[in-house]
Protein backbone atom coordinates (compact mmCIF):
# COMPACT_ATOMS: atom_id res chain seq x y z
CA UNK A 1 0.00 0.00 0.00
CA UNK A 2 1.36 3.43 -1.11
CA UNK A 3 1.80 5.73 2.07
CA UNK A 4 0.74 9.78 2.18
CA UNK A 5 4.78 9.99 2.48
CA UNK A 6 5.48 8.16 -0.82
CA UNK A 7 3.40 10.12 -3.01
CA UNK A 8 4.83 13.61 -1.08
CA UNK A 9 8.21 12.00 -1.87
CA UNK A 10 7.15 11.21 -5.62
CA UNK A 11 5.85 14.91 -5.94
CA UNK A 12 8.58 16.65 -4.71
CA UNK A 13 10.57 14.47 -7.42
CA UNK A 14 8.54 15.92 -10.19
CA UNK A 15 9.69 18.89 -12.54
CA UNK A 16 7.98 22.32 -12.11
CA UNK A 17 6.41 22.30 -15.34
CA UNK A 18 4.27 19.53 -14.72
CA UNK A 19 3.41 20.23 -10.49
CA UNK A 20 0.40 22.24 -11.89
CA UNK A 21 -1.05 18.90 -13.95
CA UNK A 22 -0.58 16.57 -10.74
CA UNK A 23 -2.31 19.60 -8.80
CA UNK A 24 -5.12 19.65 -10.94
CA UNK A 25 -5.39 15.54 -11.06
CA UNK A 26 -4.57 15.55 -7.62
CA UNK A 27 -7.79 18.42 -7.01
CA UNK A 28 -9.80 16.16 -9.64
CA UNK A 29 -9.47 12.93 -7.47
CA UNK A 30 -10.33 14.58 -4.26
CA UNK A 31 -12.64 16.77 -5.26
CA UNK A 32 -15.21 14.34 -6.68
CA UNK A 33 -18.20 15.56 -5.09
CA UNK A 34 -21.47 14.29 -4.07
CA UNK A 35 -24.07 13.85 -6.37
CA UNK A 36 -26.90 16.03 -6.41
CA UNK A 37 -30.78 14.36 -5.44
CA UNK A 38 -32.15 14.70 -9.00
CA UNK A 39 -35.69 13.65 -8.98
CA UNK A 40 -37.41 12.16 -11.98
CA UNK A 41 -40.02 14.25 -13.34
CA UNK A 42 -43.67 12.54 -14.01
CA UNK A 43 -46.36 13.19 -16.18
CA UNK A 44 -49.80 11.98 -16.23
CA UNK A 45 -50.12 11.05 -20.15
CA UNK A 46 -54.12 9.66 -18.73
CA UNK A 47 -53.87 6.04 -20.69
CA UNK A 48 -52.65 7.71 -23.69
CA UNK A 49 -49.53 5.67 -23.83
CA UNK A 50 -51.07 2.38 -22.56
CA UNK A 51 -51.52 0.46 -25.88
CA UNK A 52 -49.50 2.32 -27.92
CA UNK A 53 -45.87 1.04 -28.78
CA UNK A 54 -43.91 3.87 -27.90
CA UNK A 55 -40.67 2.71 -29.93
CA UNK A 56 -42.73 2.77 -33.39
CA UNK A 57 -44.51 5.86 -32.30
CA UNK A 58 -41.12 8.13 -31.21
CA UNK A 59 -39.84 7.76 -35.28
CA UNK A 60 -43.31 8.72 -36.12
């Protein structure tokens, strides 16, 4: 298992120009956020769609 120490050791190896792209994979990684409650919406089509096949219908 890779320590906290072994990556700081691995960064501080790395050239300046690329510190800025392991910052921003680095930021990406630990940044991954929670996702948000989306809620489906719903419709009330009132039987319209009951015996209808929607496939066929949708490249009406």
């Amino acid at each position: 298992m890779v320590t906290k120490e072994e990556i700081k050791k691995e960064v501080d190896k790395l050239p300046d120009n690329l510190l800025e792209i392991a910052y921003a994979l680095l930021r990406n990684i630990t940044g991954i956020q929670k996702s948000t409650n989306k809620n489906w919406t719903t419709r009330d089509f009132k039987g319209k769609l009951d015996k209808t096949d929607i496939r066929s219908a949708a490249y009406e």
